[in-house]
N, C-alpha and C. Protein backbone atom coordinates (compact mmCIF):
# COMPACT_ATOMS: atom_id res chain seq x y z
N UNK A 1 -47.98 -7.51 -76.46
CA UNK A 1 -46.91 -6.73 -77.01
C UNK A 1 -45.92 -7.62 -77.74
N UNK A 2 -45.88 -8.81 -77.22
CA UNK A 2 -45.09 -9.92 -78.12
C UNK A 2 -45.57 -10.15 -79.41
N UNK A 3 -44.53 -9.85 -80.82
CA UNK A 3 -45.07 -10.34 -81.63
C UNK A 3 -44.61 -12.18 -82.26
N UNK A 4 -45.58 -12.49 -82.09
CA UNK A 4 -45.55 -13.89 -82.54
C UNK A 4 -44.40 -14.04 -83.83
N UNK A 5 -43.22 -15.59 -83.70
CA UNK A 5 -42.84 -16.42 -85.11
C UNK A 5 -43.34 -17.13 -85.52
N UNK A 6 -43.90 -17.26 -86.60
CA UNK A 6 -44.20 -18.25 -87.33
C UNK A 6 -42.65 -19.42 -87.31
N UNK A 7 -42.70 -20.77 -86.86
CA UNK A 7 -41.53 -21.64 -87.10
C UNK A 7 -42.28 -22.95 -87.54
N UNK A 8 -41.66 -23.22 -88.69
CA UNK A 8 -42.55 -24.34 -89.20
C UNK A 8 -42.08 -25.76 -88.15
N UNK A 9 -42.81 -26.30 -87.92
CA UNK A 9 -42.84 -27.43 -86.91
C UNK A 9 -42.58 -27.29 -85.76
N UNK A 10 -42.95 -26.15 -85.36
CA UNK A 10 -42.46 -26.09 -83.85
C UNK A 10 -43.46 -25.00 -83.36
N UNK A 11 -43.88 -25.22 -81.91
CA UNK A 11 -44.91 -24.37 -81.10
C UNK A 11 -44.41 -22.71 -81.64
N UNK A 12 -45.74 -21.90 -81.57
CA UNK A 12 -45.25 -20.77 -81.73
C UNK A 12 -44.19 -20.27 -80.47
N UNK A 13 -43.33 -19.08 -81.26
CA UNK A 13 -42.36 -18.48 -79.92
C UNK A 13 -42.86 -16.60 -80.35
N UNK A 14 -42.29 -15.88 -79.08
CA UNK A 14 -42.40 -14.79 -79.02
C UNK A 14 -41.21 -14.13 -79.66
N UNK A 15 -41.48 -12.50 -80.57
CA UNK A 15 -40.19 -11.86 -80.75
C UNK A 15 -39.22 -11.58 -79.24
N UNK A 16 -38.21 -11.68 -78.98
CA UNK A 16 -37.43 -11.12 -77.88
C UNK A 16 -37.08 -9.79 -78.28
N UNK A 17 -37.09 -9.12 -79.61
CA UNK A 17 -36.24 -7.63 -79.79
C UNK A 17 -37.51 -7.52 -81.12
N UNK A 18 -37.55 -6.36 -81.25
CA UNK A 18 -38.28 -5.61 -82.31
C UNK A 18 -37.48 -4.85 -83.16
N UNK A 19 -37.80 -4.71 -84.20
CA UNK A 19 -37.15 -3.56 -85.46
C UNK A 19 -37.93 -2.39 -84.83
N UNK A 20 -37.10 -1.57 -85.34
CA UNK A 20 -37.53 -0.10 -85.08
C UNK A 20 -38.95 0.19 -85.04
N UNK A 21 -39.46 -0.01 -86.76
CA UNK A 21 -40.81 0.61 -87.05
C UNK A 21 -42.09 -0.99 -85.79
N UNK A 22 -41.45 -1.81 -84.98
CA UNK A 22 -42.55 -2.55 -84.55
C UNK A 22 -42.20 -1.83 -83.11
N UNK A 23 -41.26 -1.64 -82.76
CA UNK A 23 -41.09 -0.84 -81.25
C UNK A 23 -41.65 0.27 -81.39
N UNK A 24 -41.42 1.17 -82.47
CA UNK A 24 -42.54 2.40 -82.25
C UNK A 24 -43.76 2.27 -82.40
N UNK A 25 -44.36 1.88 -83.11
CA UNK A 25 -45.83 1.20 -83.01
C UNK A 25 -46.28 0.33 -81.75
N UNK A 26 -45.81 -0.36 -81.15
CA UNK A 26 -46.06 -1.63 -79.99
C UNK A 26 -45.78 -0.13 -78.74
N UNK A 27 -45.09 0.69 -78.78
CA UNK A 27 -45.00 1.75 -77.61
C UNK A 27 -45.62 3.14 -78.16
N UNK A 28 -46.70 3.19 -79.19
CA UNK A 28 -47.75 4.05 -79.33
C UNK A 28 -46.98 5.34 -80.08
N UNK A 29 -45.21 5.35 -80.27
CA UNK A 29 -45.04 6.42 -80.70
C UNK A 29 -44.39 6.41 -81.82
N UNK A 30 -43.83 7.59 -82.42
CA UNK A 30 -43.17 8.08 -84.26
C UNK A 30 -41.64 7.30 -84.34
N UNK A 31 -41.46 6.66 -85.41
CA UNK A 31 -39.86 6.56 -84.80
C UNK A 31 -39.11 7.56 -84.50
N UNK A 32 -39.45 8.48 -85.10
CA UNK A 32 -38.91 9.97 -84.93
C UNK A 32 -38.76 10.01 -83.24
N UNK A 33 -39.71 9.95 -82.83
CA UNK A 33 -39.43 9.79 -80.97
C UNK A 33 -38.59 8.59 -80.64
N UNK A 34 -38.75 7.27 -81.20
CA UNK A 34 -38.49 6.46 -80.73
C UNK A 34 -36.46 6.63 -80.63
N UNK A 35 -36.31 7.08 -82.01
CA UNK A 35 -34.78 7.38 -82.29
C UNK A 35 -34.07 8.23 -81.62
N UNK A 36 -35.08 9.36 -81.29
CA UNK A 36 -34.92 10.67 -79.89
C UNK A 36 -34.58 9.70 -78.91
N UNK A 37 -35.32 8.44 -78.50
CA UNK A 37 -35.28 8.01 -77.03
C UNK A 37 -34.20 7.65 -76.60
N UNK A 38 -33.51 6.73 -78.14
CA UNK A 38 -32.54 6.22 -78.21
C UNK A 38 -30.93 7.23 -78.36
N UNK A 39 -31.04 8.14 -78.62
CA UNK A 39 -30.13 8.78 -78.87
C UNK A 39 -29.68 9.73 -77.68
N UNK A 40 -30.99 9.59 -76.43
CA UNK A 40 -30.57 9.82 -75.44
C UNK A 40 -29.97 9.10 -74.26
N UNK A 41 -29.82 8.14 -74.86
CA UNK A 41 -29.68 7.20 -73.46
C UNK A 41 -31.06 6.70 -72.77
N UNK A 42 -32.01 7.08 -73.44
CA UNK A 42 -33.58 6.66 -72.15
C UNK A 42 -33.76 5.26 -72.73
N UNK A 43 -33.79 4.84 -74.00
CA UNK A 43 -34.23 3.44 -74.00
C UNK A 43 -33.35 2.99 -74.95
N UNK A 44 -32.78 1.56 -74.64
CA UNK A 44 -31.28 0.87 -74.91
C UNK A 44 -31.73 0.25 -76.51
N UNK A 45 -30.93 0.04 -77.34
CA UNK A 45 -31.13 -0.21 -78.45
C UNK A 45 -29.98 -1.42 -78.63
N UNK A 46 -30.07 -2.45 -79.76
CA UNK A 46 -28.72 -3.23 -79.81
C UNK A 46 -28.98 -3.48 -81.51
N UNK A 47 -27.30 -3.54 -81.68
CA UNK A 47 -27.24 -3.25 -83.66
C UNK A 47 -27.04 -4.51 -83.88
N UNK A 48 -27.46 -5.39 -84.54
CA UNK A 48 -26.95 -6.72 -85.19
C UNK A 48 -26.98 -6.63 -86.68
N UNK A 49 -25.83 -6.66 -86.85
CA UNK A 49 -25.52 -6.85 -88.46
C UNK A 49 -25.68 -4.81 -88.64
N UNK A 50 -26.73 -5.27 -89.53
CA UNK A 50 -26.68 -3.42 -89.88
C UNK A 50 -28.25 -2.96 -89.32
N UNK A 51 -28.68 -4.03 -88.94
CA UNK A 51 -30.36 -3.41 -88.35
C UNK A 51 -30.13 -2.88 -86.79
N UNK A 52 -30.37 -2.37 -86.47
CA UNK A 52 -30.97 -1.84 -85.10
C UNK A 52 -32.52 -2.51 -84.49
N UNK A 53 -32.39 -2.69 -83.74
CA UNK A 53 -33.27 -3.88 -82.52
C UNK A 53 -32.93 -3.18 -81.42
N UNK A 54 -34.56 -3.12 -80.27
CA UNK A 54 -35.03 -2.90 -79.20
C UNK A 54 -35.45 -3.79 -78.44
N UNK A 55 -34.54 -4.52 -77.31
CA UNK A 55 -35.56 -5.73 -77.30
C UNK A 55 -36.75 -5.31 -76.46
N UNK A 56 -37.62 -6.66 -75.84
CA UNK A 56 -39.01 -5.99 -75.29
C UNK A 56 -38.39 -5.62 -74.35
N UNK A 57 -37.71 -6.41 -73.41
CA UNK A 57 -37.13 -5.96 -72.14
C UNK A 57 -37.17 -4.53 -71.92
N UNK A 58 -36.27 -4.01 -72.83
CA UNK A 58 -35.47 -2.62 -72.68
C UNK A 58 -36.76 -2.03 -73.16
N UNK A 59 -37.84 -2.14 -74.39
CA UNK A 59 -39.23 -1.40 -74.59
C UNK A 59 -40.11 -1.12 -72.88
N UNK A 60 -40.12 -2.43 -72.59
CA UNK A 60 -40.71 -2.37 -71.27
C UNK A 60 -40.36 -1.40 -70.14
N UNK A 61 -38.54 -1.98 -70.09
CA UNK A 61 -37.96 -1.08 -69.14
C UNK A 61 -38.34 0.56 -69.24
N UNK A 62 -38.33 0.67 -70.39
CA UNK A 62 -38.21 2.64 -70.44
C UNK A 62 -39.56 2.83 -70.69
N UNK A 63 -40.68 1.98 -70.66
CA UNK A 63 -42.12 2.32 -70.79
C UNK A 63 -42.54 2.57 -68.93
N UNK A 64 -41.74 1.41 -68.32
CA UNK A 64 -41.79 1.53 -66.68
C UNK A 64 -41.54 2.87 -66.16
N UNK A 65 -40.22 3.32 -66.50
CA UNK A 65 -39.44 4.31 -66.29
C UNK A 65 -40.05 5.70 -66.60
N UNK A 66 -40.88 5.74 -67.73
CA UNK A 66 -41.92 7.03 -67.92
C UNK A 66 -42.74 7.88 -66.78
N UNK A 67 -42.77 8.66 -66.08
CA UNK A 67 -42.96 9.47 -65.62
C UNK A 67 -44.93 9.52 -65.79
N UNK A 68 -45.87 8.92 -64.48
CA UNK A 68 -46.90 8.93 -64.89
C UNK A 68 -47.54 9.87 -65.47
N UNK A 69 -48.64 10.03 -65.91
CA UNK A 69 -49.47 11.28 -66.77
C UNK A 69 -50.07 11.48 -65.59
């Protein structure tokens, strides 16, 4: 679920937060849901600058928190 940085000279590192359109994809759903999730309080979002970011944590957390099938 981590998406890899490319950093020139240095071991690869993992993303810690995703853009929107990679959190809805990496958690199987529309952003359209994903923005629902967020607008409810179910999964935490953080704004830097003018983008909006999910980190994995909080992806994880509210993927835990789902209610089994």
């Amino acid at each position: 679920m981590h998406k890899p940085i490319a950093s020139e000279g240095t071991a690869p590192a993992f993303a810690v937060a995703l853009g929107i359109e990679d959190a809805a994809r990496a958690a199987g759903i529309s952003r359209t849901q994903l923005y629902q999730e967020m607008r409810t309080g179910r999964l935490a979002s953080k704004k830097i600058g003018k983008r909006r970011v999910v980190t994995v944590d909080a992806l994880k957390a509210w993927i835990n928190a789902a209610p089994a099938a």
